[in-house]
PDB file of N, CA and C in Angstrom:
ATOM      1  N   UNK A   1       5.487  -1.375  -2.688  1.00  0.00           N
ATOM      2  CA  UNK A   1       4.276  -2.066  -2.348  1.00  0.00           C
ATOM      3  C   UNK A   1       3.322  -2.136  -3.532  1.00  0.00           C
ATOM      4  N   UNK A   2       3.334  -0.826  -4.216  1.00  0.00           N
ATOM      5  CA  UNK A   2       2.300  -1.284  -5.334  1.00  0.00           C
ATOM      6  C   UNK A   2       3.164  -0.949  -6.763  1.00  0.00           C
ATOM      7  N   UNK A   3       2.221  -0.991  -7.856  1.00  0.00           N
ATOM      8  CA  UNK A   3       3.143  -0.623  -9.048  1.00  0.00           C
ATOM      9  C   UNK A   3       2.138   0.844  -9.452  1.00  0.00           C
ATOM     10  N   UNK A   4       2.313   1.961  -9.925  1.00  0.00           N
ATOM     11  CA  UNK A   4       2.328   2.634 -10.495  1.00  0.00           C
ATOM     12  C   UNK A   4       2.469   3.097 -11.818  1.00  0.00           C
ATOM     13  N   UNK A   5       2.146   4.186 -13.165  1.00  0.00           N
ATOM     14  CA  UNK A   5       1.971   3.707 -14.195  1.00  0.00           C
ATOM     15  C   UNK A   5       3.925   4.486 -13.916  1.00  0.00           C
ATOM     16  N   UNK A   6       4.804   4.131 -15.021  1.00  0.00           N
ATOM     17  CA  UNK A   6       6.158   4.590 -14.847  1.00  0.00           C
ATOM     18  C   UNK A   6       6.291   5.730 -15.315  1.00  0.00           C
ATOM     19  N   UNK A   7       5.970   6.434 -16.088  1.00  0.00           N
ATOM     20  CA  UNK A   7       5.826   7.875 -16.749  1.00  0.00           C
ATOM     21  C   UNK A   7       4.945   9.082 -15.627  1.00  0.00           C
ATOM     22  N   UNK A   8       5.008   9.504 -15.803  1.00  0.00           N
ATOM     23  CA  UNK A   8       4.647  10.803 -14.848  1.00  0.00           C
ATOM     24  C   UNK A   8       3.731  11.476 -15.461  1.00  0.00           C
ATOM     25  N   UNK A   9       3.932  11.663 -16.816  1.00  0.00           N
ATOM     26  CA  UNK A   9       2.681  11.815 -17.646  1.00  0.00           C
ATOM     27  C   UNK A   9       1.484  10.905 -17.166  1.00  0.00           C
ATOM     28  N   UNK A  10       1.514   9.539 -17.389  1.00  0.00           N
ATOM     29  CA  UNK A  10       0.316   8.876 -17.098  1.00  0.00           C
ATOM     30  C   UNK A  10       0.513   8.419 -15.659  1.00  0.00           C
ATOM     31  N   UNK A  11       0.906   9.326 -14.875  1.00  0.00           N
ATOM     32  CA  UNK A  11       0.600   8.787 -13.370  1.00  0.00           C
ATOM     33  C   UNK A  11      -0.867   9.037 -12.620  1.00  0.00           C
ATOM     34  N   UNK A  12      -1.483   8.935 -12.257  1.00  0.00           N
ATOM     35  CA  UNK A  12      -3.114   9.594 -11.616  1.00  0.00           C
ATOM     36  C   UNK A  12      -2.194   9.895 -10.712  1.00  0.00           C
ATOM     37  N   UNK A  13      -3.252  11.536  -9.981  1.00  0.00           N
ATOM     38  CA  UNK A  13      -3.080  12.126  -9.096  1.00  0.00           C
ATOM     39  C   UNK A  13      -3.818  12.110  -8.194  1.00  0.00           C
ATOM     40  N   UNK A  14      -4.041  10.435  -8.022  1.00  0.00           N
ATOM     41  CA  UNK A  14      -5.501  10.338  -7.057  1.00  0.00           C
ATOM     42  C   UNK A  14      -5.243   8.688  -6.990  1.00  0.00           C
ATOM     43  N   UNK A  15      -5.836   8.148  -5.786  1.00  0.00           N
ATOM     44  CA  UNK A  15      -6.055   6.414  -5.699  1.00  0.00           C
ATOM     45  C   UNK A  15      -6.880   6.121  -6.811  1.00  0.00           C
ATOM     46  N   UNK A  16      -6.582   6.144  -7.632  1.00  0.00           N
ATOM     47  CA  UNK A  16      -7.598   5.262  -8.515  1.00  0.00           C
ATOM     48  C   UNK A  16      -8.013   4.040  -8.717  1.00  0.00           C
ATOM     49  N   UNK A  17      -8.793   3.227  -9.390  1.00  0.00           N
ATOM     50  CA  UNK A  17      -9.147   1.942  -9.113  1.00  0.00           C
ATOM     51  C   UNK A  17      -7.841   1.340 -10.002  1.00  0.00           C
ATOM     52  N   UNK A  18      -6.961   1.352 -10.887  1.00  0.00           N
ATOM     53  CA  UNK A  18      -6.016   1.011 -11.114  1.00  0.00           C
ATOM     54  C   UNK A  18      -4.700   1.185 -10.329  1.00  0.00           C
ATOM     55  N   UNK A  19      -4.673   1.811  -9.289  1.00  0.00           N
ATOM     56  CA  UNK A  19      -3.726   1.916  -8.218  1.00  0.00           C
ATOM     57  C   UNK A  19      -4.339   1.314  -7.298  1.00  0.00           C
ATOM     58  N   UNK A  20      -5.498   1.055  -6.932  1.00  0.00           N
ATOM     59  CA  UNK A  20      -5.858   0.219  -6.052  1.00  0.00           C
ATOM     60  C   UNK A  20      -5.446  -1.457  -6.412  1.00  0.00           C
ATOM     61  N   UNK A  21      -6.092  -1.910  -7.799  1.00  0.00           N
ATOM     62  CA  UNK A  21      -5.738  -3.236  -8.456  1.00  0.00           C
ATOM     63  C   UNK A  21      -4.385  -4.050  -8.321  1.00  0.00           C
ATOM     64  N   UNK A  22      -3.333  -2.899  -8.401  1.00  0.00           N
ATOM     65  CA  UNK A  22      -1.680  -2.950  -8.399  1.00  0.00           C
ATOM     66  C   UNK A  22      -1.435  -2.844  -7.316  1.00  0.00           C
ATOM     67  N   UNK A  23      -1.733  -2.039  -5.975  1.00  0.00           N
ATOM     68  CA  UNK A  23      -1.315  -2.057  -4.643  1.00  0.00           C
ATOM     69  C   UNK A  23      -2.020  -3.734  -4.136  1.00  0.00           C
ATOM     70  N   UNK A  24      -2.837  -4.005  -4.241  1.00  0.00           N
ATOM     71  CA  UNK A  24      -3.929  -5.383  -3.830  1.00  0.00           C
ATOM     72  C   UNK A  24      -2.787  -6.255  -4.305  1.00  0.00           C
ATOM     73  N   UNK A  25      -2.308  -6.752  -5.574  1.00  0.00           N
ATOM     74  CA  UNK A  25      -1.637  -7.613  -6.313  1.00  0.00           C
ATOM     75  C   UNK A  25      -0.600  -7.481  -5.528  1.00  0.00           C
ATOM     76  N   UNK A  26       0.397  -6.952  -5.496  1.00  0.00           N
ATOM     77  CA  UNK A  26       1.601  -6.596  -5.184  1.00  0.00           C
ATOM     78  C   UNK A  26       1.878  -6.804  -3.185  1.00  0.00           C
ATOM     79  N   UNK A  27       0.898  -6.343  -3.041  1.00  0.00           N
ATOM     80  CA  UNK A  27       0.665  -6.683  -1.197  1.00  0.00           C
ATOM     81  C   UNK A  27       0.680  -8.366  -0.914  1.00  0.00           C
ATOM     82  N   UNK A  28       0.005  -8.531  -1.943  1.00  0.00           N
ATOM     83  CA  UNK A  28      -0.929 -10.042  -1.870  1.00  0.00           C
ATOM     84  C   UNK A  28      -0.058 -10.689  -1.514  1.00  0.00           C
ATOM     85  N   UNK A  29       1.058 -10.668  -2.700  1.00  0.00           N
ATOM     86  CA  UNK A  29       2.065 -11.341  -3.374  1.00  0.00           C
ATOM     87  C   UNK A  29       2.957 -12.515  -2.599  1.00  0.00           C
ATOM     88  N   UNK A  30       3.195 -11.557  -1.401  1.00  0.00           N
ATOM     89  CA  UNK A  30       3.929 -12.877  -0.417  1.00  0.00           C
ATOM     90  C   UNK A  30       3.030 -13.186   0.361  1.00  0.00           C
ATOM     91  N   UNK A  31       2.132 -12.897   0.568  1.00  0.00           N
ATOM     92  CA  UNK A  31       1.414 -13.650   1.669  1.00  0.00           C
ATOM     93  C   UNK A  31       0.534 -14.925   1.683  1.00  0.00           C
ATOM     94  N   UNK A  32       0.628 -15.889   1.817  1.00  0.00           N
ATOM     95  CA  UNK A  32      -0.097 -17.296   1.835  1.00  0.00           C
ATOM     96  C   UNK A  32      -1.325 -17.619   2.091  1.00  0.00           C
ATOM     97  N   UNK A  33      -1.752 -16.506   3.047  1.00  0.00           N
ATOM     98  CA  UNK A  33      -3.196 -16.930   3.852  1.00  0.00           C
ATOM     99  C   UNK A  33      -4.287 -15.601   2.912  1.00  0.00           C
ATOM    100  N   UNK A  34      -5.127 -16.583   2.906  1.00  0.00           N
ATOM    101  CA  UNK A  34      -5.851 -15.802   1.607  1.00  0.00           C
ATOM    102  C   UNK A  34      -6.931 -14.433   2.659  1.00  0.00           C
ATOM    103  N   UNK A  35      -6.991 -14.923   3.326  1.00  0.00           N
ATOM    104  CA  UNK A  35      -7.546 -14.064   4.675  1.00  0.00           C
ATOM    105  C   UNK A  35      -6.931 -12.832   4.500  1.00  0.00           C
ATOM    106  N   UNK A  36      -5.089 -13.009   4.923  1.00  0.00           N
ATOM    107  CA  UNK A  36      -4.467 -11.657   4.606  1.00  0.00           C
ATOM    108  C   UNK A  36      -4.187 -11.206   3.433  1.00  0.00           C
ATOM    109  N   UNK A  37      -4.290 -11.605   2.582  1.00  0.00           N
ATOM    110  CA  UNK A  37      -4.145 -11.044   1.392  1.00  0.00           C
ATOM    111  C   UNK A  37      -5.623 -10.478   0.844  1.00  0.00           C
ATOM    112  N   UNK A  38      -6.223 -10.699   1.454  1.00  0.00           N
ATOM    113  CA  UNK A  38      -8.280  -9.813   0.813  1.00  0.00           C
ATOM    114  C   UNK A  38      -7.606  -8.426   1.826  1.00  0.00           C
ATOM    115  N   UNK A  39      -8.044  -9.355   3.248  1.00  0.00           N
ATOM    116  CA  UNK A  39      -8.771  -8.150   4.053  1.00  0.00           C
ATOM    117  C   UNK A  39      -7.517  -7.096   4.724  1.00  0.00           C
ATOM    118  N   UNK A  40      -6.465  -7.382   4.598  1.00  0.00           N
ATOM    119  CA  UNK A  40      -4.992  -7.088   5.480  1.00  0.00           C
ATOM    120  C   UNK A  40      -4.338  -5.858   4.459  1.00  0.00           C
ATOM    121  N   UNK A  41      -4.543  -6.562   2.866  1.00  0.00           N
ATOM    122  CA  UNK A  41      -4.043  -5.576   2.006  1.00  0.00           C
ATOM    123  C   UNK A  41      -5.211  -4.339   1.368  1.00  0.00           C
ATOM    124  N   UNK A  42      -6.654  -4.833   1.668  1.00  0.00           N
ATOM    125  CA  UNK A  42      -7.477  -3.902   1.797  1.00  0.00           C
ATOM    126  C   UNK A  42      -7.401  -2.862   2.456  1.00  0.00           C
ATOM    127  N   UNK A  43      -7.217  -2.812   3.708  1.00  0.00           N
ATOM    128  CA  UNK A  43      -7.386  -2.518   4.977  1.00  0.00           C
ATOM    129  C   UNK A  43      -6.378  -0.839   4.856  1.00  0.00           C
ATOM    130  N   UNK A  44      -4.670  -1.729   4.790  1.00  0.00           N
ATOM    131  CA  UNK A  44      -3.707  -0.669   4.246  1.00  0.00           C
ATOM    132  C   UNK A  44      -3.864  -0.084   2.944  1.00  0.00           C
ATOM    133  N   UNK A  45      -4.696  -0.748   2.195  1.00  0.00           N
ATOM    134  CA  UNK A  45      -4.736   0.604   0.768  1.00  0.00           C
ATOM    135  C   UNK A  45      -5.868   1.396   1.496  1.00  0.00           C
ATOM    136  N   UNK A  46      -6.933   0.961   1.911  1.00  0.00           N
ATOM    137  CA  UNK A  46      -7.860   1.689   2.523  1.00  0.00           C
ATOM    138  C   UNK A  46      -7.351   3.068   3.476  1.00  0.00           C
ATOM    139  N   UNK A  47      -6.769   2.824   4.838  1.00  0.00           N
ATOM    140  CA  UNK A  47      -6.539   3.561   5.479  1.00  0.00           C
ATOM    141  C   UNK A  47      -5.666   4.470   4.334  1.00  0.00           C
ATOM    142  N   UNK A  48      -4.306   4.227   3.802  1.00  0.00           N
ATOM    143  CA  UNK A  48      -3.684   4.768   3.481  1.00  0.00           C
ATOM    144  C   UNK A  48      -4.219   5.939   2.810  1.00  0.00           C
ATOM    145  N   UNK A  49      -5.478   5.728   1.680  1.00  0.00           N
ATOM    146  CA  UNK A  49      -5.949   6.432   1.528  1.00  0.00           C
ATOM    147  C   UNK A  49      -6.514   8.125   2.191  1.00  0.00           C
ATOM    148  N   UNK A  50      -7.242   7.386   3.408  1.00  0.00           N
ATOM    149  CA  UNK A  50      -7.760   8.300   4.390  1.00  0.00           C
ATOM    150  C   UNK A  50      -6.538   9.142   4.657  1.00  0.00           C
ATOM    151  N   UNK A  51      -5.475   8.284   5.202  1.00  0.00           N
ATOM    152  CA  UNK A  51      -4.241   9.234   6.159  1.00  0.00           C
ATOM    153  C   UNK A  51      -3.167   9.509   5.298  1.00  0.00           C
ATOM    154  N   UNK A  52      -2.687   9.506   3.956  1.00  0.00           N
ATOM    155  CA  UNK A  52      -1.466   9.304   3.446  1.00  0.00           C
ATOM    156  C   UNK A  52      -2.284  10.194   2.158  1.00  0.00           C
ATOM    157  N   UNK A  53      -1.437  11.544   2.320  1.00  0.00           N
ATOM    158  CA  UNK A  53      -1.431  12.175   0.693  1.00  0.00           C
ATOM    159  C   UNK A  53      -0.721  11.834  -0.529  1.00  0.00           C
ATOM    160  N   UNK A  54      -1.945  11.327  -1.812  1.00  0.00           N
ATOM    161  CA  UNK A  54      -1.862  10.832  -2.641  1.00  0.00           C
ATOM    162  C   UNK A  54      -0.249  10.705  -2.891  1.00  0.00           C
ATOM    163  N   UNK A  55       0.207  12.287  -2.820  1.00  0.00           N
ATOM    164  CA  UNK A  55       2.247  12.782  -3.592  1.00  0.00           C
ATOM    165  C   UNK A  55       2.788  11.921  -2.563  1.00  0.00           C
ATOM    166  N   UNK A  56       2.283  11.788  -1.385  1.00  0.00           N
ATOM    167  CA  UNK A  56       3.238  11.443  -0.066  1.00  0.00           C
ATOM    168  C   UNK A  56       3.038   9.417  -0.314  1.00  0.00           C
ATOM    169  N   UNK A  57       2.265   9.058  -1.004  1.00  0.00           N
ATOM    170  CA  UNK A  57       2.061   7.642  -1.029  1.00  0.00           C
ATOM    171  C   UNK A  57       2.651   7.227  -2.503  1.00  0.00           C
ATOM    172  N   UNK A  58       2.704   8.196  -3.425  1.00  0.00           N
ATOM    173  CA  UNK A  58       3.927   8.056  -4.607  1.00  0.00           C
ATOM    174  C   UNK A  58       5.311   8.014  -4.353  1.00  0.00           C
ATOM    175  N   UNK A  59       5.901   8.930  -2.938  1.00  0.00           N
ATOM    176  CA  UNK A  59       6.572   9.068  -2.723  1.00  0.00           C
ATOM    177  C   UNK A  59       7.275   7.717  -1.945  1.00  0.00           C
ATOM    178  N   UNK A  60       6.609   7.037  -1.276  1.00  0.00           N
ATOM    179  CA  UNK A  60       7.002   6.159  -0.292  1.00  0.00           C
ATOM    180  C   UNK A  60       6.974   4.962  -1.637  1.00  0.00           C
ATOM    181  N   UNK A  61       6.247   4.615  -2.363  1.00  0.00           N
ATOM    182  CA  UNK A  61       6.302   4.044  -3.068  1.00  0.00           C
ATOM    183  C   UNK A  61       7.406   4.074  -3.876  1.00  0.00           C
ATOM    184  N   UNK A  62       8.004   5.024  -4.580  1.00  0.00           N
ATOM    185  CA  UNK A  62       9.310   5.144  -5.390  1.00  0.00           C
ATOM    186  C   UNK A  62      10.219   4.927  -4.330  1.00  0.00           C
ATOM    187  N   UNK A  63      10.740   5.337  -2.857  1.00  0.00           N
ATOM    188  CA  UNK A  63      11.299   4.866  -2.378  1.00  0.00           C
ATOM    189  C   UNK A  63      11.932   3.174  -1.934  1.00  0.00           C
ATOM    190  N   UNK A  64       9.963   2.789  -2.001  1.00  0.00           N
ATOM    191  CA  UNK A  64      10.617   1.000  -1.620  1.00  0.00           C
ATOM    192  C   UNK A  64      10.859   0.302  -3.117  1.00  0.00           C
ATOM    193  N   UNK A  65      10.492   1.156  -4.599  1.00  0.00           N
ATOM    194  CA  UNK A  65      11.422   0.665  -5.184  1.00  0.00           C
ATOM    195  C   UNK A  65      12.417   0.434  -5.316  1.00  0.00           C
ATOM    196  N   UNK A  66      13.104   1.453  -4.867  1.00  0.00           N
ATOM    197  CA  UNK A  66      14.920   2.100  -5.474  1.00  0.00           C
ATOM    198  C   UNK A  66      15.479   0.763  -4.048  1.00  0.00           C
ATOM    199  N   UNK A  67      14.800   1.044  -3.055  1.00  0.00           N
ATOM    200  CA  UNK A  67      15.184  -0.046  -1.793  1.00  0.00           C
ATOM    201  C   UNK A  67      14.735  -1.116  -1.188  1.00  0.00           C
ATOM    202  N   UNK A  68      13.971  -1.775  -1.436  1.00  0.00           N
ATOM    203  CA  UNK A  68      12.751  -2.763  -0.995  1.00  0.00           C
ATOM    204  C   UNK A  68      13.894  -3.272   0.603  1.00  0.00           C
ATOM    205  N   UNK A  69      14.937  -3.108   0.852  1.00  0.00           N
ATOM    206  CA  UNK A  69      14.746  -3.351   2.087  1.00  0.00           C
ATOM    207  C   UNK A  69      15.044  -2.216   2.925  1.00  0.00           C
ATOM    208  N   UNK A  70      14.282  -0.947   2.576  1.00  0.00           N
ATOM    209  CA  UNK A  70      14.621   0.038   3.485  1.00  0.00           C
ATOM    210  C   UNK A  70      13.821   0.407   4.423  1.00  0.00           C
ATOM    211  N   UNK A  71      13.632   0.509   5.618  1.00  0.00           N
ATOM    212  CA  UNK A  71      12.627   0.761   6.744  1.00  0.00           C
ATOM    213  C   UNK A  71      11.424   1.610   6.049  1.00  0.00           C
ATOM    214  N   UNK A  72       9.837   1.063   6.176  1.00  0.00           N
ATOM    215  CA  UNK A  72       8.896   1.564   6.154  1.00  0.00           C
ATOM    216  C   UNK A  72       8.926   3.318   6.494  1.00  0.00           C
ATOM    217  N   UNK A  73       8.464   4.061   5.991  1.00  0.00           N
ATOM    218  CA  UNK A  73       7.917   5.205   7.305  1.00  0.00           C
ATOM    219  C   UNK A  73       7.184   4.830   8.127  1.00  0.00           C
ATOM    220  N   UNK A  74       7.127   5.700   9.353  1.00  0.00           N
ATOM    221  CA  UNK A  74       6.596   5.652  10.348  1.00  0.00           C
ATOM    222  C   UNK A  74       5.084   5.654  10.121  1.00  0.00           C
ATOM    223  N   UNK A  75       4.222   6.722   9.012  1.00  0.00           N
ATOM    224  CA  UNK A  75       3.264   6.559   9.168  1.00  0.00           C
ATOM    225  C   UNK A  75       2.200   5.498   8.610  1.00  0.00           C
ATOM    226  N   UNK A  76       2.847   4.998   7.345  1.00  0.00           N
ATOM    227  CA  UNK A  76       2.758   3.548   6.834  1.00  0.00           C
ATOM    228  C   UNK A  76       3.167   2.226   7.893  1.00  0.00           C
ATOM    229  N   UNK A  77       4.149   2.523   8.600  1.00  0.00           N
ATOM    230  CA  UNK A  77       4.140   1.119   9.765  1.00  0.00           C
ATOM    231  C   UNK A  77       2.984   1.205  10.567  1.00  0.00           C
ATOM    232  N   UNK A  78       2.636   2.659  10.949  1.00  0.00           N
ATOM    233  CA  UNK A  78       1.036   2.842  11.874  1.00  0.00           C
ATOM    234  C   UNK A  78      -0.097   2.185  11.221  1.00  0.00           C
ATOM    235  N   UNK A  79      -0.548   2.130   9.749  1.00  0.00           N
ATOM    236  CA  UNK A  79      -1.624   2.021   9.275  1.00  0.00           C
ATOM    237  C   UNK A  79      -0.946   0.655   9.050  1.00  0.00           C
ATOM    238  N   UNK A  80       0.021  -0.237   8.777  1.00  0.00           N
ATOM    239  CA  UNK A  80      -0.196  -1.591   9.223  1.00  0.00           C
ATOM    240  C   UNK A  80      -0.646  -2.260   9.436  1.00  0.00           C
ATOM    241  N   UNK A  81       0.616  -1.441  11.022  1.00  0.00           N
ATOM    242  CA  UNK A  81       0.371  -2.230  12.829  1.00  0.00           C
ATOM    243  C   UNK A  81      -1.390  -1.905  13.069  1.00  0.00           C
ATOM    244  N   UNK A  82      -2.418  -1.033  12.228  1.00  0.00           N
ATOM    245  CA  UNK A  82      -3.721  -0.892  12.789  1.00  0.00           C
ATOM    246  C   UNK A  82      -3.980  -1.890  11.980  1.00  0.00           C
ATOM    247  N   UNK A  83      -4.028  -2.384  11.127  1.00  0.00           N
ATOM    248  CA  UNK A  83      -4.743  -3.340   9.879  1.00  0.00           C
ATOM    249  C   UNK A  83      -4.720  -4.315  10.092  1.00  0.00           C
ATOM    250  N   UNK A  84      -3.750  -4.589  11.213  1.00  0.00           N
ATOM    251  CA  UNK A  84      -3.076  -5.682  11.883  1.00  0.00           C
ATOM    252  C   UNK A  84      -3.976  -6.297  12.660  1.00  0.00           C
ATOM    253  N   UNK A  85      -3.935  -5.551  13.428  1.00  0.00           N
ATOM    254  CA  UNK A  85      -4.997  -5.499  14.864  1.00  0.00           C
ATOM    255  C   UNK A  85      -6.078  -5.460  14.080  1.00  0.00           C
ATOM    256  N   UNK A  86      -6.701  -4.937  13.787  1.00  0.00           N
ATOM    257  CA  UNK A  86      -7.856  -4.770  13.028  1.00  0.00           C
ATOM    258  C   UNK A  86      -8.489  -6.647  12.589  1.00  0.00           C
ATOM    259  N   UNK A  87      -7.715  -6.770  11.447  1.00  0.00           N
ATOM    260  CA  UNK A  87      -7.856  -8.401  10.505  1.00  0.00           C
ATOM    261  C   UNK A  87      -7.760  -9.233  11.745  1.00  0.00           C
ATOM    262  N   UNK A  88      -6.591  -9.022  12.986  1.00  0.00           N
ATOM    263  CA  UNK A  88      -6.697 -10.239  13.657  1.00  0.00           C
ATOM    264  C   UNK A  88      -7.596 -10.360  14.674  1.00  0.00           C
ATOM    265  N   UNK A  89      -8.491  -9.423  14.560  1.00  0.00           N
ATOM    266  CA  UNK A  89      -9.484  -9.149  15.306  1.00  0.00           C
ATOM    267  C   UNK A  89      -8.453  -9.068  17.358  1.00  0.00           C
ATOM    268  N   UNK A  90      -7.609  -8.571  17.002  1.00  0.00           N
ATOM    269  CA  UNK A  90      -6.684  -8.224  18.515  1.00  0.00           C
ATOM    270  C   UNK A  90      -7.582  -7.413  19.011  1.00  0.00           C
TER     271      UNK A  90
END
């Protein structure tokens, strides 16, 4: 979902505003409606933040590299399916 710096040396150990910039871009990316791409990919870097530890959101991240079609986790499909509801005003 987002890009990260590739070295481990220069990885932040924290959301930073350059992991925010790269998760935004990268979310955006397929989506058409400019609506979901502000407030939809906000929404999931946002929450993720709150609910998803920093190691645990590196982690899911190196995963959908190595696989981009491998099932979400569960707790990333939650903060979504809420972002979801949320943007579509459901």
């Amino acid at each position: 979902m987002s890009s990260l710096a590739a070295c481990a040396a220069d990885r932040p150990d924290d959301y930073a505003q350059q992991n925010r910039t790269a998760f935004l871009a990268s979310c955006a990316a397929p989506l058409e409606d400019t609506l979901l791409q502000i407030e939809l990919c906000q929404c999931v870097f946002e929450e993720s933040q709150n609910e998803i530890a920093f190691d645990r959101f590196v982690e899911i991240e190196s995963a959908f590299k190595l696989d981009p079609d491998s099932p979400l986790p569960e707790e990333l499909v939650d903060i979504i399916a809420g972002c979801v509801i949320t943007t579509a005003d459901l």
